[in-house]
Every structure is written in C-alpha cells, then in structure tokens.
N, C-alpha and C. Protein backbone atom coordinates (compact mmCIF):
# COMPACT_ATOMS: atom_id res chain seq x y z
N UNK A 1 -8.30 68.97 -17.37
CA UNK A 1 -8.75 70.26 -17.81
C UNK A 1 -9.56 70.91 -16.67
N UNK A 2 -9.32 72.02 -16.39
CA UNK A 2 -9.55 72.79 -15.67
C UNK A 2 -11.19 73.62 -15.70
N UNK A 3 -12.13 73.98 -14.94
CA UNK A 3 -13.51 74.69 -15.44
C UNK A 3 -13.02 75.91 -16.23
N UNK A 4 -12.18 76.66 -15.59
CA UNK A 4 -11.63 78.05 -16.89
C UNK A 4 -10.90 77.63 -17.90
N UNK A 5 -10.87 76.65 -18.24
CA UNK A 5 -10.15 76.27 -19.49
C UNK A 5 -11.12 75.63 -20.40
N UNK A 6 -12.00 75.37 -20.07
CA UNK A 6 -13.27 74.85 -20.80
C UNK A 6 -13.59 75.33 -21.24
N UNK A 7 -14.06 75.37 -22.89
CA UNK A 7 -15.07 76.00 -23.63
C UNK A 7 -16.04 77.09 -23.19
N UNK A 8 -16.59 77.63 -23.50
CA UNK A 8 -17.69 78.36 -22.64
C UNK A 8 -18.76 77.47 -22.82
N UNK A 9 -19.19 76.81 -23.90
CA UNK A 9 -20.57 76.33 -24.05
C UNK A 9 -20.21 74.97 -23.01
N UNK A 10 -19.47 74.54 -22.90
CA UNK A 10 -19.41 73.53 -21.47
C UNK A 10 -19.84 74.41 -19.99
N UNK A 11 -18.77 75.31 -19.93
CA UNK A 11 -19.21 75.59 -18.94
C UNK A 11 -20.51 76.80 -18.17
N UNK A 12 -21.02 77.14 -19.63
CA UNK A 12 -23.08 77.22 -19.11
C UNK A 12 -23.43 76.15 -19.27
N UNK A 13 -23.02 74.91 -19.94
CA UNK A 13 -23.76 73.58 -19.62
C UNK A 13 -23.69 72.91 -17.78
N UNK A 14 -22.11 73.16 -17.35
CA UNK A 14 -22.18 72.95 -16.42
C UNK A 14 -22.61 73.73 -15.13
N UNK A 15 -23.04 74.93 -15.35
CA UNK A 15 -23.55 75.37 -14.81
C UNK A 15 -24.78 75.75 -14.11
N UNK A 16 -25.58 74.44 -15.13
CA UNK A 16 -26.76 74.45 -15.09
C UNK A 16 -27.54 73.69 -14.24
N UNK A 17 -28.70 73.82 -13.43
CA UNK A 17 -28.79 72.99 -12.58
C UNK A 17 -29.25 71.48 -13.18
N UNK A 18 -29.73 70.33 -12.88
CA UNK A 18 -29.69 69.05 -13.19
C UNK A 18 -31.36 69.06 -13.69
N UNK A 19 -32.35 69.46 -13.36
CA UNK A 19 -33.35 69.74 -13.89
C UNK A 19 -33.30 70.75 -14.97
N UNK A 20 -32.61 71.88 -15.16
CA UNK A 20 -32.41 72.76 -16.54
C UNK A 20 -31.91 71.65 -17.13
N UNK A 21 -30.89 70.99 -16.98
CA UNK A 21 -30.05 70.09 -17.77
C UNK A 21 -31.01 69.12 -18.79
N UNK A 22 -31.74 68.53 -17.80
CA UNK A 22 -32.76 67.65 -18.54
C UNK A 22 -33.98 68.19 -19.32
N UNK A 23 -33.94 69.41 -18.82
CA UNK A 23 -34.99 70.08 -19.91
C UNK A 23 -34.42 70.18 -21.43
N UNK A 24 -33.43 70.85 -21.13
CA UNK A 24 -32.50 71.67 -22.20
C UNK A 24 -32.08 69.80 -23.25
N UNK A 25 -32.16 68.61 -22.37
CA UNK A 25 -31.77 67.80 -23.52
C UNK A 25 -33.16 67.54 -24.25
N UNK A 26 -34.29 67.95 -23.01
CA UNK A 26 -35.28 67.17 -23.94
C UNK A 26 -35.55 67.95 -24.91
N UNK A 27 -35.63 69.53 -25.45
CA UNK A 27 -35.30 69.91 -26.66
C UNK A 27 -34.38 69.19 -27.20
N UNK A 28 -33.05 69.01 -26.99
CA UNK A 28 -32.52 68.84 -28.47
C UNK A 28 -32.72 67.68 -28.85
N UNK A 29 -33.42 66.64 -27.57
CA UNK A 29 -34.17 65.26 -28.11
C UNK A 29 -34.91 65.78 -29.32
N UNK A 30 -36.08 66.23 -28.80
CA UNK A 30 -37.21 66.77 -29.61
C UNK A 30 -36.76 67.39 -31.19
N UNK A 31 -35.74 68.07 -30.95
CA UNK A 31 -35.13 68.43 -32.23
C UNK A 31 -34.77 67.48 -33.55
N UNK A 32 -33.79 66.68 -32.63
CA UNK A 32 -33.13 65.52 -33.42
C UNK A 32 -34.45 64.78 -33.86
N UNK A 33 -35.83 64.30 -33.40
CA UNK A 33 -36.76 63.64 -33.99
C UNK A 33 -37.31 64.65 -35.32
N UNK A 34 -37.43 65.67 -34.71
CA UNK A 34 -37.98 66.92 -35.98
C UNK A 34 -36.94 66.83 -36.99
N UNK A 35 -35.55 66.40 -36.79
CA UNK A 35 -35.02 66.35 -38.51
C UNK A 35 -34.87 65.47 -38.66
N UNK A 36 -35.64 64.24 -38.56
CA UNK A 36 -35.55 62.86 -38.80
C UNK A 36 -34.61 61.78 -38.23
N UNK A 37 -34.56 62.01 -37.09
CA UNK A 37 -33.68 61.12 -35.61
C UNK A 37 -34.54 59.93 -35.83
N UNK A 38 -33.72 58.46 -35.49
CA UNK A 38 -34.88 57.79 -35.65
C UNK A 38 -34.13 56.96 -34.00
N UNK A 39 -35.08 56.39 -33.34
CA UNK A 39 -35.15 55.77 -31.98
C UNK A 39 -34.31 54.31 -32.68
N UNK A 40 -34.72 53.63 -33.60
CA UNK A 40 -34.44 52.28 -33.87
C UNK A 40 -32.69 51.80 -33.99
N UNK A 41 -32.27 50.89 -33.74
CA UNK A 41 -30.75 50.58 -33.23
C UNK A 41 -30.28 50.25 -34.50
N UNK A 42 -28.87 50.12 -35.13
CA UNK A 42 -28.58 50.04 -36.14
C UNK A 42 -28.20 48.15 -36.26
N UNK A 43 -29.09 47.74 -37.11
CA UNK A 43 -28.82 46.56 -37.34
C UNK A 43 -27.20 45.94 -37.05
N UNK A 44 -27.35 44.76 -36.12
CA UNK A 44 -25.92 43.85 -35.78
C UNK A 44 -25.68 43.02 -36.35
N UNK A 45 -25.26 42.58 -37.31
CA UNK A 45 -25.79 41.23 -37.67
C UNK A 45 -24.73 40.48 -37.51
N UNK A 46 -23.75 40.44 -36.55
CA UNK A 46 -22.77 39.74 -35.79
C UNK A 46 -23.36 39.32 -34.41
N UNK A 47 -24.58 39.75 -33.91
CA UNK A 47 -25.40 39.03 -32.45
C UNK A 47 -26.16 38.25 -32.66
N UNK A 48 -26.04 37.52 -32.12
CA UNK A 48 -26.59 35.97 -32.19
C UNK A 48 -28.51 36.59 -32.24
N UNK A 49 -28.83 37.32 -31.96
CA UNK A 49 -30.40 38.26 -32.07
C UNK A 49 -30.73 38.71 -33.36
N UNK A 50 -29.43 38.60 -34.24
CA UNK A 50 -29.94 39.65 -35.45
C UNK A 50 -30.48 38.33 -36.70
N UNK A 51 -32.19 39.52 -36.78
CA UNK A 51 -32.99 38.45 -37.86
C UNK A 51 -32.90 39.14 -38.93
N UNK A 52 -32.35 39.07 -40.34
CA UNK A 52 -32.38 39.47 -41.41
C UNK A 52 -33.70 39.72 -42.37
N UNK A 53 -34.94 38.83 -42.30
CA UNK A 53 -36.04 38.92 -41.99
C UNK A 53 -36.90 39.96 -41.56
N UNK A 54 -36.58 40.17 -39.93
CA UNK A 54 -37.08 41.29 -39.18
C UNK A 54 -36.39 42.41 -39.20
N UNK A 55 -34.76 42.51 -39.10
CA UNK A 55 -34.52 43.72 -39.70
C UNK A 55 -34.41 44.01 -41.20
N UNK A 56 -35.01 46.09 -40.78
CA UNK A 56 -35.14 46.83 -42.26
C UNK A 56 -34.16 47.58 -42.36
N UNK A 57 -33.81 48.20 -43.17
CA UNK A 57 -32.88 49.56 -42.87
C UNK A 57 -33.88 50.32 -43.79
N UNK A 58 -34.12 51.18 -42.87
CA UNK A 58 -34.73 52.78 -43.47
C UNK A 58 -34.01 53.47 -44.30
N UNK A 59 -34.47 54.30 -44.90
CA UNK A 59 -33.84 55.60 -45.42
C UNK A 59 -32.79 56.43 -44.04
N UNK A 60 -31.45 56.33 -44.48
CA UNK A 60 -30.30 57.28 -43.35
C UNK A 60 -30.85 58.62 -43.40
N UNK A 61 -31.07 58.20 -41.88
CA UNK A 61 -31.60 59.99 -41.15
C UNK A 61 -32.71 60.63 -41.73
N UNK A 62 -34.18 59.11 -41.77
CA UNK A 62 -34.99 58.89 -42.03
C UNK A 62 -35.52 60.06 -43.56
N UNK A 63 -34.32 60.72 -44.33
CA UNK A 63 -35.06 61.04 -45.43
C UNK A 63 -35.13 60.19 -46.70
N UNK A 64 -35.77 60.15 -47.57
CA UNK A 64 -35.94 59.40 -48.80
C UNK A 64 -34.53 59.62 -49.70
N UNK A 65 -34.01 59.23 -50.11
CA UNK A 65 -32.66 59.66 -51.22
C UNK A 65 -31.75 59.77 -50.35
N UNK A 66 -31.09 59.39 -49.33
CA UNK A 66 -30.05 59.45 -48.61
C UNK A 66 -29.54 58.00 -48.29
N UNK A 67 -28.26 57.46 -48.30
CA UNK A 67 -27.36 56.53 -47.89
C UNK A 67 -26.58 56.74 -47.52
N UNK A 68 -26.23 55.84 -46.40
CA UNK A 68 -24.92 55.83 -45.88
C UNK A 68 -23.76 55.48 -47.09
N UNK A 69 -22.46 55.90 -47.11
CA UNK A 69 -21.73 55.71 -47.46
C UNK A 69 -20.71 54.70 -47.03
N UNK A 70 -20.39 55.49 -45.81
CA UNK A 70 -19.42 54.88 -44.94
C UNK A 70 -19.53 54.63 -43.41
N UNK A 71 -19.86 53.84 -43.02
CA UNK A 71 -19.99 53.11 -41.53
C UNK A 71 -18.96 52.87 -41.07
N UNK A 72 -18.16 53.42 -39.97
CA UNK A 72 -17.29 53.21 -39.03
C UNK A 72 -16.23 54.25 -38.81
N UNK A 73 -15.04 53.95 -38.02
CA UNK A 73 -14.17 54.95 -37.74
C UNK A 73 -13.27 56.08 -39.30
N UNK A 74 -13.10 56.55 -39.37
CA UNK A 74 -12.14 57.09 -40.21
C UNK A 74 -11.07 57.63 -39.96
C-alpha cells in the first residue's frame, strides 16, 4: 500500500514527527486509563508462572457489572 492510498488518519499519523507521535500516544494512554484501562496482564494459566492464588480477575474494563463473555478470536 502506497502513502496516497492510505487512510487519511494514517497518513497525519505518519506525518507526524516522532516526538508529536509520542505525545499524541501519551494522551490516548492517558485516556484509555480515564475509562478504566487497566496496566495488569490477563491471567495465563497455561505458564508454568501462573499462581491461581495470586491471580485476581477484576471487573472487565475495570467497571463493576461487566464480564467478559467471550475471550479469543471470532
């Protein structure tokens, strides 16, 4: 794919210099924590590391009354 064949919102992304770039993610970092992003990894419990014990599972997309349904490809 070609730069004129790209989306537009790609290409003001790519247009941007590498310091805008990293600004512009650390908003939508910042964002994703403001609607309840959570940092913590989603329990493995196929790695020889995973403690059933020590891991919790939170509330999905840290609000109260929400579950996952369905985990994986569709």
């Amino acid at each position: 794919m070609t730069f004129e064949e790209m989306p537009d919102e790609w290409q003001e992304w790519l247009e941007l210099t590498p310091i805008e770039r990293f600004r512009q993610s650390e908003q939508i970092f910042a964002q994703y924590l403001a609607m309840g992003g959570s940092l913590d990894p989603d329990p493995d419990p196929t790695s020889p590391f995973y403690d059933p014990e020590t891991s919790s599972t939170g509330a999905a997309y840290g609000r109260p009354g929400l579950r996952v349904l369905r985990r994986g490809a569709v």
